[in-house]
Structure formats: C-alpha cells, structure tokens
C-alpha atoms as a PDB file:
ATOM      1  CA  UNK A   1     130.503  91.792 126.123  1.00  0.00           C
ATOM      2  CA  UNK A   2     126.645  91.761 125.286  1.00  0.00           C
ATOM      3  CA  UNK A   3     124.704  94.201 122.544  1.00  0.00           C
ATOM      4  CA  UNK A   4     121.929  95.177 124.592  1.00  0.00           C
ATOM      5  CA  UNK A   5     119.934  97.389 122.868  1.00  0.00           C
ATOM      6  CA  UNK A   6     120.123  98.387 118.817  1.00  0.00           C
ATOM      7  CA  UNK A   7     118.375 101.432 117.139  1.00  0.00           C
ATOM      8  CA  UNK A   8     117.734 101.875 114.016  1.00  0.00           C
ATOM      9  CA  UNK A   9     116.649 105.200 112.068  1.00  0.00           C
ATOM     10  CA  UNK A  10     116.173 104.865 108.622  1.00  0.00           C
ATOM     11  CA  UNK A  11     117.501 107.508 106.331  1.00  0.00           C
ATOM     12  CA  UNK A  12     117.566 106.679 102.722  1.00  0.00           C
ATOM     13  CA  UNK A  13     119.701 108.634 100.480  1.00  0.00           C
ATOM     14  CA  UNK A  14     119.014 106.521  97.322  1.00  0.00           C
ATOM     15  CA  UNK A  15     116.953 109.408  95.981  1.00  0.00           C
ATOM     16  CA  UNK A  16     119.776 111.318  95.535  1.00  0.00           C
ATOM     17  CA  UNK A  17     122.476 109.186  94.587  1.00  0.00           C
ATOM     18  CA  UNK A  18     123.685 107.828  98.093  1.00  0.00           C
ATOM     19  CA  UNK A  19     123.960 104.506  99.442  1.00  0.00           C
ATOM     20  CA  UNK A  20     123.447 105.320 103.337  1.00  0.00           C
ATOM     21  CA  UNK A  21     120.078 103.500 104.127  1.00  0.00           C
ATOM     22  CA  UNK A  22     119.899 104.184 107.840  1.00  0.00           C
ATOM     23  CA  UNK A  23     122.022 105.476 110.760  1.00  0.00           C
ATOM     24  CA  UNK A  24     122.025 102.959 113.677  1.00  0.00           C
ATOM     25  CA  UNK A  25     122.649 103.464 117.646  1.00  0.00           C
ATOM     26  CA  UNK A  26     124.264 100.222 119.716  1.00  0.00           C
ATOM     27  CA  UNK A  27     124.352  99.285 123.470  1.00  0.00           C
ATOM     28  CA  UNK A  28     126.419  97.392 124.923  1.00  0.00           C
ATOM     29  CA  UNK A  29     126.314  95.899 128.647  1.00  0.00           C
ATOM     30  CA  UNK A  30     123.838  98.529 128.942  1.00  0.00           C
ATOM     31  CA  UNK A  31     127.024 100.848 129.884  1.00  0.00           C
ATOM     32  CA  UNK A  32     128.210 102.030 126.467  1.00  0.00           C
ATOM     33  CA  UNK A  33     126.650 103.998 123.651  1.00  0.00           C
ATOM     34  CA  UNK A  34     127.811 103.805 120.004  1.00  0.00           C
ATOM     35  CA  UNK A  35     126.326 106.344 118.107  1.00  0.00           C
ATOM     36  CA  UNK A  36     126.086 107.232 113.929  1.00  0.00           C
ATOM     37  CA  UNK A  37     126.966 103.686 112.614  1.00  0.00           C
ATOM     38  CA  UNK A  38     125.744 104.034 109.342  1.00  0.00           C
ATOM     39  CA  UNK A  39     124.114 101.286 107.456  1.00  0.00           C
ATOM     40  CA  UNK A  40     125.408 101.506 103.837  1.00  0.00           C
ATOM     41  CA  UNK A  41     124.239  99.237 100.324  1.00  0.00           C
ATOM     42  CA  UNK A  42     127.497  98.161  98.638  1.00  0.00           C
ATOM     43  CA  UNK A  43     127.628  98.305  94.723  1.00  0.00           C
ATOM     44  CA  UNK A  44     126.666  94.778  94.517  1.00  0.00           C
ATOM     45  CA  UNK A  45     123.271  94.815  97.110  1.00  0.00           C
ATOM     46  CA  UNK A  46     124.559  93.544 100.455  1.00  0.00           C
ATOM     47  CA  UNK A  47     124.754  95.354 103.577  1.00  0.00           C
ATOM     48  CA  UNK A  48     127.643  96.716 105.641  1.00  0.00           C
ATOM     49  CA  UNK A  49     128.147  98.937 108.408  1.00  0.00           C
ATOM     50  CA  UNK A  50     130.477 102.495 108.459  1.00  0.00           C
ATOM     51  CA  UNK A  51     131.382 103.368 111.836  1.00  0.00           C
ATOM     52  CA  UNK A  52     131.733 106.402 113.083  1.00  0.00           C
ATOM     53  CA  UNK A  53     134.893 108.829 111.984  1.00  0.00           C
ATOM     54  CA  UNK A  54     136.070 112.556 111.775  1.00  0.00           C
ATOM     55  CA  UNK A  55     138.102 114.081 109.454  1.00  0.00           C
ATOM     56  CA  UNK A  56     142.256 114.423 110.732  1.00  0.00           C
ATOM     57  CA  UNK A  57     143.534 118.042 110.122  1.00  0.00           C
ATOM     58  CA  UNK A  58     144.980 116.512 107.060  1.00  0.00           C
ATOM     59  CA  UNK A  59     141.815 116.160 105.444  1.00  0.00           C
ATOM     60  CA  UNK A  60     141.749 111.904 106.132  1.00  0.00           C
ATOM     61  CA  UNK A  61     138.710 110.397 107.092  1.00  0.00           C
ATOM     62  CA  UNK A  62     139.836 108.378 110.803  1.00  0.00           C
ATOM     63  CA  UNK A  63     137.646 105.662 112.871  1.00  0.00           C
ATOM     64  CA  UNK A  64     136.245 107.150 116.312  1.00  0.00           C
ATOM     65  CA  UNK A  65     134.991 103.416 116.865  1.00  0.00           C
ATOM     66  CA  UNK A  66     136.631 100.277 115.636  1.00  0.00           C
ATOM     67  CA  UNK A  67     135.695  96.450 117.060  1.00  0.00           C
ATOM     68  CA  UNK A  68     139.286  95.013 117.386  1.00  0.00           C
ATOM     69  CA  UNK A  69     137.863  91.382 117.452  1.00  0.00           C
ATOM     70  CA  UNK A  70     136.635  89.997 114.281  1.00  0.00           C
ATOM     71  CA  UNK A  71     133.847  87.874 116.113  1.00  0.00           C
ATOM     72  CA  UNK A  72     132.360  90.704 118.294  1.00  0.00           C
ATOM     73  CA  UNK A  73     132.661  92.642 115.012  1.00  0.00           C
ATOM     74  CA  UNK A  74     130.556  90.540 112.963  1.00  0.00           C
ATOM     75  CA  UNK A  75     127.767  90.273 116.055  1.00  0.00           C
ATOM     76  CA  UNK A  76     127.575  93.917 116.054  1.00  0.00           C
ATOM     77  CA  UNK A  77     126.851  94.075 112.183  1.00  0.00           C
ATOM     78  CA  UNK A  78     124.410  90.899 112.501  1.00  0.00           C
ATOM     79  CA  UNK A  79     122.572  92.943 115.286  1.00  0.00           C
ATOM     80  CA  UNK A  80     122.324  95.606 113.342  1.00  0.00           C
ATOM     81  CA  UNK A  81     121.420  94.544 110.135  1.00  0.00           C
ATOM     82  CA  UNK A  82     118.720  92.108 111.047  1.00  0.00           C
ATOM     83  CA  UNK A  83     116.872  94.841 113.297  1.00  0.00           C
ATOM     84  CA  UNK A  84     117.133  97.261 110.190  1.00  0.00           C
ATOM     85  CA  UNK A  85     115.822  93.899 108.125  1.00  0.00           C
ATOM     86  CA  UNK A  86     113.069  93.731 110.922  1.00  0.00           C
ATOM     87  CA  UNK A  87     112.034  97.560 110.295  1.00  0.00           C
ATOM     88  CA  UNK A  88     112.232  97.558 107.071  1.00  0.00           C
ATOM     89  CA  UNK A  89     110.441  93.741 106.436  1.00  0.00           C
ATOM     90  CA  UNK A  90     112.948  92.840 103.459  1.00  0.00           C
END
C-alpha cells in the first residue's frame, strides 16, 4: 500500500490549554480516505498522531482506524508529520 495524498489543517489549541496542533486527512492507493487524524504535542515536545475514535455506549473512547503493521504505521505518521513540518516551516 502507497500514501498518496496527505492534508493537513492546522488547528492549534495551545491557546487554550490543548495539545491538538492540526487535524490531518490521508490517501491511500488513491482508493481510501482516512479522515480526523489528529496531530497532537506530547508533554515532552515531539509529535504523534491520534487516530480517529468514538465513544462505546460505555463511555470508552474506541479506534475507528488502527494500522495493524508497525512499518506502514510509522510511514503514515512520517507522512504526516513532515507535511505538517512543511506547512508549518519548523
């Protein structure tokens, strides 16, 4: 599987208190569409990525999305990361 498109829209809730920096979009094979993978600032500075989840009718937070290999994990998180990088020219 390819990425072949990433979007990025930043939304920066460190104004208020919140470590969500952006809110990303992801293509792959140009045949599926991941949206509201959040881009989140850990404690410590670095970057990592939330994907997208619903509440269970017991009040849990569960993943919609979840990459089940570690390797096509961490190339969706590069992707996405060094476009927000990109926008944001850090």
């Amino acid at each position: 599987m390819k990425i072949t498109e990433v979007r990025v829209y930043p939304f920066d809730t460190g104004k208020i208190g919140g470590r969500v920096r952006a809110v990303a979009e992801v293509i792959i094979d140009d045949i599926l569409l991941i949206k509201d993978i959040k881009i989140v600032q850990s404690k410590t500075g670095g970057l990592f990525l939330s994907f997208p989840k619903k509440r269970s009718s017991s009040g849990k937070f569960v993943d919609i999305v979840q990459p089940l290999d570690k390797d096509f994990s961490e190339s969706i998180r590069r992707a996405v990361v060094d476009k927000y990088k990109e926008m944001m020219q850090i």
